[in-house]
C-alpha atoms as a PDB file:
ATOM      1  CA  UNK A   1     -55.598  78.349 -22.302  1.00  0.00           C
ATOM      2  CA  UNK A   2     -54.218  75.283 -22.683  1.00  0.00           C
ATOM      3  CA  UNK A   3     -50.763  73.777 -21.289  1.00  0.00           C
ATOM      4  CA  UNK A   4     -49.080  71.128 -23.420  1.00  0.00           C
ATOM      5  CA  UNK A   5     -47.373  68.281 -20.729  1.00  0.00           C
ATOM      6  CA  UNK A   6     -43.933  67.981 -22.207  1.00  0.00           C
ATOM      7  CA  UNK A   7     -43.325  64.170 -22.477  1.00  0.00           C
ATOM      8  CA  UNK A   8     -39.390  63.078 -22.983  1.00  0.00           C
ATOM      9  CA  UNK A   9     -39.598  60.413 -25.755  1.00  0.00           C
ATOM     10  CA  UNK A  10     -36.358  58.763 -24.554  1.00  0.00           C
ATOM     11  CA  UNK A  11     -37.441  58.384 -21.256  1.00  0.00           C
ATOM     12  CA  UNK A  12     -37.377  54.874 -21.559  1.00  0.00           C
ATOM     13  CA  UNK A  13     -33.794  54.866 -23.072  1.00  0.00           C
ATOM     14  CA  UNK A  14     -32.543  56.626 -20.208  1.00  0.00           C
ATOM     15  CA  UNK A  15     -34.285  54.288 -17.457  1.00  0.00           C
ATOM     16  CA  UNK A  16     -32.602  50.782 -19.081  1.00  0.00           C
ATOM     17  CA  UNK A  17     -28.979  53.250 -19.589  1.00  0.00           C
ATOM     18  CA  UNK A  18     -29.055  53.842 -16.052  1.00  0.00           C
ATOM     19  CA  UNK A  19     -29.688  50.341 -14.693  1.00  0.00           C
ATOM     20  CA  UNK A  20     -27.339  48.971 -17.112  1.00  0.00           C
ATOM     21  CA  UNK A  21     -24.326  51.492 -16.183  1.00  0.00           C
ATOM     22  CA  UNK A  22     -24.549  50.990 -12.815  1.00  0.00           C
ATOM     23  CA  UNK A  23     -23.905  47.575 -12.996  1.00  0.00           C
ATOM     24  CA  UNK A  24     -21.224  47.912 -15.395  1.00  0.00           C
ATOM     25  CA  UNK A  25     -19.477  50.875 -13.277  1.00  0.00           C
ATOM     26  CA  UNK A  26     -19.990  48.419 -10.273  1.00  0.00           C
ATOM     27  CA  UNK A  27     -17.886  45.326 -11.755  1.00  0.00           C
ATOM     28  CA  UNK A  28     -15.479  47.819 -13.270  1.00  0.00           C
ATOM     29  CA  UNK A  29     -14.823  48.789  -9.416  1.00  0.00           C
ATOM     30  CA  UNK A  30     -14.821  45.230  -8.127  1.00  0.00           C
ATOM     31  CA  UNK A  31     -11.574  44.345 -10.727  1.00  0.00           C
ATOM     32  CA  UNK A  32     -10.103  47.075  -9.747  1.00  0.00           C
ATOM     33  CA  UNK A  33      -9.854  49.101 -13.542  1.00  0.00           C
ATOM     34  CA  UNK A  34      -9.934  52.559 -14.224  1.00  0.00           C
ATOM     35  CA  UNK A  35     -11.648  54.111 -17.036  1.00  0.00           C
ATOM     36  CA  UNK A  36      -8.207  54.826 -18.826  1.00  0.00           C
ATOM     37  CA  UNK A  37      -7.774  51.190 -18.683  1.00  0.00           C
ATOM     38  CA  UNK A  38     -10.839  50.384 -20.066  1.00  0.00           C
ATOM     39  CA  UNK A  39     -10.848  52.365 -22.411  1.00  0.00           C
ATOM     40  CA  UNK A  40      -7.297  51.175 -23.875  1.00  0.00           C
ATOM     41  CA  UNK A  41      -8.608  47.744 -23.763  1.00  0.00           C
ATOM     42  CA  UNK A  42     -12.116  48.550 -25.840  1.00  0.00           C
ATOM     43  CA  UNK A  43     -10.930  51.011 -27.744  1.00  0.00           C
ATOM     44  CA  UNK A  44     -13.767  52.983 -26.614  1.00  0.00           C
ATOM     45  CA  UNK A  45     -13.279  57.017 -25.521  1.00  0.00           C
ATOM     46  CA  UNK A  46     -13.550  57.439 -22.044  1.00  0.00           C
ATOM     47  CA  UNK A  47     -15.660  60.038 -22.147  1.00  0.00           C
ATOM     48  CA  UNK A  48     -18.053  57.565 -23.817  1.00  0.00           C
ATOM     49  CA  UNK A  49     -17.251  54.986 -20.932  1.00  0.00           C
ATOM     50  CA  UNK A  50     -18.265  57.673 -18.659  1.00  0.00           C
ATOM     51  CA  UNK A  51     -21.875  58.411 -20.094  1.00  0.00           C
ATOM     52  CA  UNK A  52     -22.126  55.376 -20.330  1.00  0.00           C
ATOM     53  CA  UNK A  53     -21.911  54.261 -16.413  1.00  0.00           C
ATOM     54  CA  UNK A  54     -23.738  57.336 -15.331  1.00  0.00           C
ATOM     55  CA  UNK A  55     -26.729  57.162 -17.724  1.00  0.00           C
ATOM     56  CA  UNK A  56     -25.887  60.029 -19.445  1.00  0.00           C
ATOM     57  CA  UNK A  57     -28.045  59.621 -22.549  1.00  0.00           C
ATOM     58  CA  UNK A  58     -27.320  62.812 -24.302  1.00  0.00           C
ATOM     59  CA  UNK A  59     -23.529  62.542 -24.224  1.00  0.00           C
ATOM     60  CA  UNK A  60     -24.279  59.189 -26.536  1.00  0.00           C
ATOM     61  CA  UNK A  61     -24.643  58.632 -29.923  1.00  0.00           C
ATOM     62  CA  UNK A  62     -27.875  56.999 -31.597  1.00  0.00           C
ATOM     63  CA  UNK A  63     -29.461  53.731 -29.023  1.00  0.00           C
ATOM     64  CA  UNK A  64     -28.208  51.239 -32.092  1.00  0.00           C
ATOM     65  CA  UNK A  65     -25.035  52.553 -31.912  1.00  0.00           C
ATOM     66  CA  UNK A  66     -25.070  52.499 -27.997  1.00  0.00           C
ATOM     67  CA  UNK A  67     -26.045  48.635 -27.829  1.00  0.00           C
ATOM     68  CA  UNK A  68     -22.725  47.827 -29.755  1.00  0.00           C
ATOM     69  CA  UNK A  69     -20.663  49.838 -27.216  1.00  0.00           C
ATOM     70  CA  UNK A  70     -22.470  47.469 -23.996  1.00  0.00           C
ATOM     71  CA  UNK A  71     -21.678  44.523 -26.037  1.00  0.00           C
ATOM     72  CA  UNK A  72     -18.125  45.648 -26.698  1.00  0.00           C
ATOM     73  CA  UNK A  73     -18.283  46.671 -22.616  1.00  0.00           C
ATOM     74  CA  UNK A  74     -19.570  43.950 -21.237  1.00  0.00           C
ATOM     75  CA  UNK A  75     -17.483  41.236 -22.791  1.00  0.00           C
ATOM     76  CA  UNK A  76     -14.120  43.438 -21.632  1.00  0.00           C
ATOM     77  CA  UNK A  77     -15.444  42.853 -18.173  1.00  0.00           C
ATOM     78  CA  UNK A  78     -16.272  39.630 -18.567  1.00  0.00           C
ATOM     79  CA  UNK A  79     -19.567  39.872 -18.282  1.00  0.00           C
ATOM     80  CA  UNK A  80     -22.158  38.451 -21.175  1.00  0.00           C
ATOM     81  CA  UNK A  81     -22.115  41.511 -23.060  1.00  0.00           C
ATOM     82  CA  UNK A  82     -25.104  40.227 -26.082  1.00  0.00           C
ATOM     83  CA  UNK A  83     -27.110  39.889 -23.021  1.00  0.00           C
ATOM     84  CA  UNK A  84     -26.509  43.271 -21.678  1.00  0.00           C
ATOM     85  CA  UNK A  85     -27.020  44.658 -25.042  1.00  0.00           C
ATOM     86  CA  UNK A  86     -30.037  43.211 -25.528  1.00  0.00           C
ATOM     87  CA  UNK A  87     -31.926  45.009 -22.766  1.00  0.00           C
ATOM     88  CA  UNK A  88     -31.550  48.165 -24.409  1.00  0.00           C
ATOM     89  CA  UNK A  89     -34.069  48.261 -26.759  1.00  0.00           C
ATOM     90  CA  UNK A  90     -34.689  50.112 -30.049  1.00  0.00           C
ATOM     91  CA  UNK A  91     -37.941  49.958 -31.023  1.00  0.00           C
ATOM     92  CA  UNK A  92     -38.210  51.420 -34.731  1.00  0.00           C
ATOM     93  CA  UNK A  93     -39.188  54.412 -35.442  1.00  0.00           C
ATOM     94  CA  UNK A  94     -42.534  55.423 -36.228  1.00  0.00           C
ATOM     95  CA  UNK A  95     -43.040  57.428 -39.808  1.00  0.00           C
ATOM     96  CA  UNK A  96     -45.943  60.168 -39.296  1.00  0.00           C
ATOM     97  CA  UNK A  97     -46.868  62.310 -41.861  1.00  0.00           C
ATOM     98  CA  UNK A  98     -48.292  65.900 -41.941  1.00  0.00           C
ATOM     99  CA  UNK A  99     -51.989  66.153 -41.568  1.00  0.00           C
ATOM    100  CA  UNK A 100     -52.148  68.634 -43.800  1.00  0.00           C
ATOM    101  CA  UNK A 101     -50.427  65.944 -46.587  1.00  0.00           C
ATOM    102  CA  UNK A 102     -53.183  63.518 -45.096  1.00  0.00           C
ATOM    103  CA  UNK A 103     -56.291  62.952 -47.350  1.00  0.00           C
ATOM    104  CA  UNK A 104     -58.899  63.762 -44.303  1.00  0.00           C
ATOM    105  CA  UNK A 105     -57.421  67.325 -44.531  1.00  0.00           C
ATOM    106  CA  UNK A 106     -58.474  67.807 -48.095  1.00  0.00           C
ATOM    107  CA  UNK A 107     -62.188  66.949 -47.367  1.00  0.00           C
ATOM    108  CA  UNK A 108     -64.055  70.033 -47.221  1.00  0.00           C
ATOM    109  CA  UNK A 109     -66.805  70.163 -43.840  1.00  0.00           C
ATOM    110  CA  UNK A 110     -69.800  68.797 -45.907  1.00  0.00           C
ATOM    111  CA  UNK A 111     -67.683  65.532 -47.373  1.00  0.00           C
ATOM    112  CA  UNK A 112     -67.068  65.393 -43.385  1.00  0.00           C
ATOM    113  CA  UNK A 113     -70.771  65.444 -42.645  1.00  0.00           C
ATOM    114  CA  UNK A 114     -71.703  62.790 -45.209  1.00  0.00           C
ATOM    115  CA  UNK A 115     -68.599  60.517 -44.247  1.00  0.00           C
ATOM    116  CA  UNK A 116     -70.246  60.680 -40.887  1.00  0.00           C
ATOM    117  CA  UNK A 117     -73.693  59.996 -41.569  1.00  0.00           C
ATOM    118  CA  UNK A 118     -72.834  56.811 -43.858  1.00  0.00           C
ATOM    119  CA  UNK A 119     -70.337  55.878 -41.388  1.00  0.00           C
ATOM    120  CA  UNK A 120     -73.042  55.841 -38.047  1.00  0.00           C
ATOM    121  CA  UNK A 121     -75.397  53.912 -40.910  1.00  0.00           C
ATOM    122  CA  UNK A 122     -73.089  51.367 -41.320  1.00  0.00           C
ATOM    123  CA  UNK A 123     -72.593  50.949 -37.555  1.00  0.00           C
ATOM    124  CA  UNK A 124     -76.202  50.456 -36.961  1.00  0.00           C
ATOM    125  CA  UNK A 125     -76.710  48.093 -39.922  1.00  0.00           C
ATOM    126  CA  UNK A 126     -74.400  46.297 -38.274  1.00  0.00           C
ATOM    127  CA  UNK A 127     -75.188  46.054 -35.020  1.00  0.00           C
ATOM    128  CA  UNK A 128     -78.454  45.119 -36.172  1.00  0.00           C
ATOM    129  CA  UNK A 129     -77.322  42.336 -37.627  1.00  0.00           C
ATOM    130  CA  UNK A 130     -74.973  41.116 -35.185  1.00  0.00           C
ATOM    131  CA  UNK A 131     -77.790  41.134 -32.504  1.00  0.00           C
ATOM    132  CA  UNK A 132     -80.347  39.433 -34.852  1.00  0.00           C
ATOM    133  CA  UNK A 133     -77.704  36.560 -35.518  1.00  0.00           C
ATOM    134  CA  UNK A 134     -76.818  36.013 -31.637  1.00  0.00           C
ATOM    135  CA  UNK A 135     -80.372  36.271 -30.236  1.00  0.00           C
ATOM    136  CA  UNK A 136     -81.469  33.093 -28.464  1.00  0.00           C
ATOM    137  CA  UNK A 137     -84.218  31.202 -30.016  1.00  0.00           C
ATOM    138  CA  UNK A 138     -87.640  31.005 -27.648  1.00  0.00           C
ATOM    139  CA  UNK A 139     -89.092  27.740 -27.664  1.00  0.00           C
ATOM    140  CA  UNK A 140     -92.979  27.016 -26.257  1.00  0.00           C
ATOM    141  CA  UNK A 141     -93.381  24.669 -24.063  1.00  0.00           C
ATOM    142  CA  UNK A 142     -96.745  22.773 -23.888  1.00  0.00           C
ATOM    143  CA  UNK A 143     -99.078  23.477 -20.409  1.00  0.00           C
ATOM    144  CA  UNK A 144     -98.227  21.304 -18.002  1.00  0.00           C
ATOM    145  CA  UNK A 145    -101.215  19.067 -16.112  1.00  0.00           C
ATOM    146  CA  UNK A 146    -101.265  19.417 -12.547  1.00  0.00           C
ATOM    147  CA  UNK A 147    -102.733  16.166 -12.061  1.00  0.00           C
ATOM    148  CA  UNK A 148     -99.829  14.414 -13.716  1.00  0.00           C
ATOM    149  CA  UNK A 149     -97.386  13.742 -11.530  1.00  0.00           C
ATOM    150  CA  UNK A 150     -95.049  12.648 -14.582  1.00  0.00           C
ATOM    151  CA  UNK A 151     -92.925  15.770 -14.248  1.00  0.00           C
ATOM    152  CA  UNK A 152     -91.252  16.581 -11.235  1.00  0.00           C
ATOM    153  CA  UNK A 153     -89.343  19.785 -10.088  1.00  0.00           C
ATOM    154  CA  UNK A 154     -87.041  20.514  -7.901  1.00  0.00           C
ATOM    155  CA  UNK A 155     -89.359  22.794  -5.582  1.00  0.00           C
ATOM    156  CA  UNK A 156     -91.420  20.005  -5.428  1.00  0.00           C
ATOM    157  CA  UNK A 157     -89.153  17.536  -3.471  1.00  0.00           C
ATOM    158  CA  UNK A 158     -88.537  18.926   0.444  1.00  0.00           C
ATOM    159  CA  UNK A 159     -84.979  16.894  -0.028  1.00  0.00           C
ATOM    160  CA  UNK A 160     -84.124  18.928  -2.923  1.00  0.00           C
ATOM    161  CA  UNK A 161     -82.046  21.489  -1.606  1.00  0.00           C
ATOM    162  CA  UNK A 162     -80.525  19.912   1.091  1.00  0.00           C
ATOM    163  CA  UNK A 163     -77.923  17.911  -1.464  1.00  0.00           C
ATOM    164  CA  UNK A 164     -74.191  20.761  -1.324  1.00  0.00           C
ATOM    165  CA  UNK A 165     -73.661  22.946  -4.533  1.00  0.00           C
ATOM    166  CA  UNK A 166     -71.031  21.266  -6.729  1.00  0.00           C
ATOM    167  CA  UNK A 167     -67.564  23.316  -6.800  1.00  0.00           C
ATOM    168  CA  UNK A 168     -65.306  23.666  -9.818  1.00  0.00           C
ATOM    169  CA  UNK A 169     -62.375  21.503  -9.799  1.00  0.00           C
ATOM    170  CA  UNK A 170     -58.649  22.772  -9.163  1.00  0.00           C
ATOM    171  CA  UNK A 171     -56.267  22.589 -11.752  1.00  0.00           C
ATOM    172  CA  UNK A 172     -53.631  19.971 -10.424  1.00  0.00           C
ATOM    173  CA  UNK A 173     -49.987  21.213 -11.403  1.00  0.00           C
ATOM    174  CA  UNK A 174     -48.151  18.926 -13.682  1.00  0.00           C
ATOM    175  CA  UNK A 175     -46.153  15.726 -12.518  1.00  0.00           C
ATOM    176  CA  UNK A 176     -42.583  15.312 -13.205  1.00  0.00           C
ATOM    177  CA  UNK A 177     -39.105  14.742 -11.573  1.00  0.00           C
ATOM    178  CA  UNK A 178     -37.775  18.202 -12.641  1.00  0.00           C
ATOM    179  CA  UNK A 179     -40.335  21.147 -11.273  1.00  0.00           C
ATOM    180  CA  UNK A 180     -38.527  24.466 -10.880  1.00  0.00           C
ATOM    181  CA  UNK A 181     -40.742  27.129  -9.967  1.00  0.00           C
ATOM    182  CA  UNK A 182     -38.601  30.742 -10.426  1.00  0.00           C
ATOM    183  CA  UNK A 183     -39.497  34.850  -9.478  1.00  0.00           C
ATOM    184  CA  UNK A 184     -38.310  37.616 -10.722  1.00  0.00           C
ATOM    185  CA  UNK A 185     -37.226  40.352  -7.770  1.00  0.00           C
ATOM    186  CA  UNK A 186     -35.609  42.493 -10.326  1.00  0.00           C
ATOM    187  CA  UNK A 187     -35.357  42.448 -14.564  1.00  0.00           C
ATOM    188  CA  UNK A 188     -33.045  39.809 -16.037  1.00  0.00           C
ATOM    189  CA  UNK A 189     -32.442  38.178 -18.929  1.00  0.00           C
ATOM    190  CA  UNK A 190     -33.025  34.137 -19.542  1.00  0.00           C
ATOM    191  CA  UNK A 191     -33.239  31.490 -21.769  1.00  0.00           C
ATOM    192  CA  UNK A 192     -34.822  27.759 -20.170  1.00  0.00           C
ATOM    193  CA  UNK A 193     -33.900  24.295 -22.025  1.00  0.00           C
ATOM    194  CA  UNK A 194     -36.117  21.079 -21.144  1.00  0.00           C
ATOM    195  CA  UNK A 195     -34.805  17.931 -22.536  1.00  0.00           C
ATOM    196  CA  UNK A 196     -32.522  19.511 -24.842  1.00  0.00           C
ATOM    197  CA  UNK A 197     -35.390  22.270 -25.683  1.00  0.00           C
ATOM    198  CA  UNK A 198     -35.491  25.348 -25.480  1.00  0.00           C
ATOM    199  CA  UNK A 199     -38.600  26.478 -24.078  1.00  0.00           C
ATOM    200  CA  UNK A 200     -38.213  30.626 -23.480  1.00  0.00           C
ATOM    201  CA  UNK A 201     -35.783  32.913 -24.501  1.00  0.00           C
ATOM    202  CA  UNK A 202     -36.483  36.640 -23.105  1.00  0.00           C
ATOM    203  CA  UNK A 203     -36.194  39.228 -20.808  1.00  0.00           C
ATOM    204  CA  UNK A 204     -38.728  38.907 -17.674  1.00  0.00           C
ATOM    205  CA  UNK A 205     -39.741  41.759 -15.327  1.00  0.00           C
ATOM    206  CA  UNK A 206     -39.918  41.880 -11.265  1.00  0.00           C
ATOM    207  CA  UNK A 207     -42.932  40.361  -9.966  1.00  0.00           C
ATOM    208  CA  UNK A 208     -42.272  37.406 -13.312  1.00  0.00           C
ATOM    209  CA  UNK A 209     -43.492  34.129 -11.974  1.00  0.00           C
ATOM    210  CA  UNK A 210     -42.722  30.828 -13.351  1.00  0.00           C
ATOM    211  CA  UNK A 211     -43.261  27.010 -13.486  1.00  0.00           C
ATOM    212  CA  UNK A 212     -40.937  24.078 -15.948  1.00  0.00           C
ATOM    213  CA  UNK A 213     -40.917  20.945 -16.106  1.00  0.00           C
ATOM    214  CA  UNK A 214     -38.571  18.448 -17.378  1.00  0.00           C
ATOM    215  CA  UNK A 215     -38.487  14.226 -17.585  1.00  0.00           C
ATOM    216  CA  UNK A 216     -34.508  14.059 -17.855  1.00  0.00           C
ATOM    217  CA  UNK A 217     -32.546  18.106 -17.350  1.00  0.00           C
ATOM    218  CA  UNK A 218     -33.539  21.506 -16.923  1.00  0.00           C
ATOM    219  CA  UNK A 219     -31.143  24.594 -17.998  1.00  0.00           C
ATOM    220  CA  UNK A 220     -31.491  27.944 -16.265  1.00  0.00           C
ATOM    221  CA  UNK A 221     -29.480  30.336 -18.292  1.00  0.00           C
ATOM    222  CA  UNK A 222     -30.096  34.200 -16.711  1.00  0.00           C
ATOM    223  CA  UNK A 223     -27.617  37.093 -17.502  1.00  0.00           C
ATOM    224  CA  UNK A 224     -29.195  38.751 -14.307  1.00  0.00           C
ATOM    225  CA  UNK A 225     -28.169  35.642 -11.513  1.00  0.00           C
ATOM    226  CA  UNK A 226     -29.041  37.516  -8.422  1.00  0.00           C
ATOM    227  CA  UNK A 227     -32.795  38.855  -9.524  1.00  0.00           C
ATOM    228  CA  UNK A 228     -33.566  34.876  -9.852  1.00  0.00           C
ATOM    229  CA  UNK A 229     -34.844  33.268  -7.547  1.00  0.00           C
ATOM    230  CA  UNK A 230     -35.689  29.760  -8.309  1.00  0.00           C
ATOM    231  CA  UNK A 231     -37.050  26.335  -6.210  1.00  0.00           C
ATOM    232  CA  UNK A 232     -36.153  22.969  -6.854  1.00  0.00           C
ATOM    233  CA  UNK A 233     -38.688  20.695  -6.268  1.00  0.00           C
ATOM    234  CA  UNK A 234     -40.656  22.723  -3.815  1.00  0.00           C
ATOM    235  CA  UNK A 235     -37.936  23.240  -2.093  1.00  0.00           C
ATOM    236  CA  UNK A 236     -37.011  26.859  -0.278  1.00  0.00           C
ATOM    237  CA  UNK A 237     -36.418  29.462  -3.352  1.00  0.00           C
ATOM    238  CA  UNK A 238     -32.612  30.860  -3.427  1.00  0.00           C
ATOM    239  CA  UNK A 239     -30.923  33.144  -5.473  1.00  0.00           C
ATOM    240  CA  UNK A 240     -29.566  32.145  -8.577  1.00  0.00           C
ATOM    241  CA  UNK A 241     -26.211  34.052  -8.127  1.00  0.00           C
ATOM    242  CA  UNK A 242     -24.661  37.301  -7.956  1.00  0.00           C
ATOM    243  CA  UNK A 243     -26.295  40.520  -8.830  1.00  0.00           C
ATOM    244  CA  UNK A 244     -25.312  41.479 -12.133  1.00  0.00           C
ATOM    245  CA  UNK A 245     -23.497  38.067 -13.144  1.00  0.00           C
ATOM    246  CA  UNK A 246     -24.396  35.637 -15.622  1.00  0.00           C
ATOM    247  CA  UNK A 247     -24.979  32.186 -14.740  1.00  0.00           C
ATOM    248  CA  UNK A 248     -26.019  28.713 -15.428  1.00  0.00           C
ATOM    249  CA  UNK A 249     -27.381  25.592 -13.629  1.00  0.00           C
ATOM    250  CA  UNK A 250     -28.790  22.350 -15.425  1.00  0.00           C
ATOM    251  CA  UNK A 251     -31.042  20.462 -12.800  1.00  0.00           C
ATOM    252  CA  UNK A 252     -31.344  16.509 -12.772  1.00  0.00           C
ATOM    253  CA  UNK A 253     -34.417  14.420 -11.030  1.00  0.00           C
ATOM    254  CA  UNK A 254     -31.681  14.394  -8.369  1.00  0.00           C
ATOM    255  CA  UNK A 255     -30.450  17.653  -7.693  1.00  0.00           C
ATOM    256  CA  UNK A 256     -28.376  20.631  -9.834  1.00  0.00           C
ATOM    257  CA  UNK A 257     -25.680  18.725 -11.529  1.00  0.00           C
ATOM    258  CA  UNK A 258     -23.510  21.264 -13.056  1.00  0.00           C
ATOM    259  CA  UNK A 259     -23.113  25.658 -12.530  1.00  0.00           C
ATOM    260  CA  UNK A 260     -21.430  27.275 -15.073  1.00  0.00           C
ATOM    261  CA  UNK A 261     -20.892  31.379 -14.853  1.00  0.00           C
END
């Protein structure tokens, strides 16, 4: 007999819930609000503050419905509530019809059969065809005379193999005055700007590495400051900022010229 594994299909909603009402619960308790407060100042129930903070999926309406409430959330605690909004995702739903509405069920076994048997046909046709097209070509080459000493191998010289293997070379990284090399410890939200650019706009993961350049500024914009960690110019990587805080910091070929949370 067979046992079905049970698989929760908002598993994944729950999981970014959680992470995001902790940190809102945590910079409610910093200021120093209560929910009643909050609530008042969102117009949002409590009880829906509540869920909210403790994850509690099932005490929430739909997830599109639940990204307008972080937004609404987030900006009453100052916080960049678009960006907390948009790491809860809500991927559409997928339409799946019957199989018994599906044409395969109204075959009958010996359509099956014959399906099949064109179907592995095909395949080998095919295949056939594919290796036929990428076979190498074998080329004859004329007997060489051992007295003609026109032709010379490799085996043939005792010097031959004492000259060193050649090795690939290493891919250099790229020159420039602005070189900020950044990893992710934890997930966060960021958007980069080179020269007045904007070169990524996204949500990274832990273990995220990366490397921009710029000639003349570089913007770090990441709603997730303290999961940042960024060098300047090979310098020692530091945190952004604060877990949980939004920040940005424009780099010059001199050194960070402006922060802005």
């Amino acid at each position: 007999m067979k046992i079905k594994e049970l698989v929760d299909p908002n598993a994944l909603y729950r999981e970014q819930l959680s992470e995001l009402g902790t940190l809102l619960r945590s910079a409610r308790q910093q200021q120093g609000h209560t929910l009643e407060a909050m609530a008042e100042k969102t117009l949002i129930r409590p009880t829906l503050l509540s869920a909210i903070e403790q994850g509690d999926l099932d005490g929430l309406p739909e997830p599109v419905y639940i990204r307008g409430l972080l937004r609404r959330y987030g900006d009453a605690l100052q916080l960049d509530g678009e960006t907390l909004a948009s790491q809860f995702f809500t991927p559409p739903r997928i339409q799946r019809t019957s199989w018994k509405e599906s044409p395969a069920a109204q075959l009958r076994p010996l359509h099956l059969y014959g399906a099949y048997f064109l179907l592995l046909v095909a395949a080998v046709s095919g295949l056939s065809y594919v290796l036929r097209q990428t076979a190498p070509e074998v080329t004859v080459l004329p007997p060489l005379n051992p007295l003609d000493g026109s032709l010379e191998t490799d085996s043939a010289s005792p010097n031959a193999a004492a000259g060193p293997a050649p090795t690939a070379a290493q891919p250099e990284e790229p020159q420039a005055p602005i070189k900020v090399r950044m990893t992710l410890t934890a997930q966060s939200w960021l958007r980069i700007t080179s020269d007045g650019s904007t070169e990524f706009e996204g949500i990274l993961q832990p273990g995220d590495t990366r490397l921009w350049t710029a000639d003349q500024a570089l913007t770090i914009r990441a709603g997730n400051a303290g999961a940042v960690m960024v060098s300047y110019n090979d310098k020692q990587a530091e945190a952004l900022g604060q877990p949980g805080m939004v920040r940005e910091i424009t780099y010059s070929p001199v050194e960070a010229i402006s922060l802005a949370w």
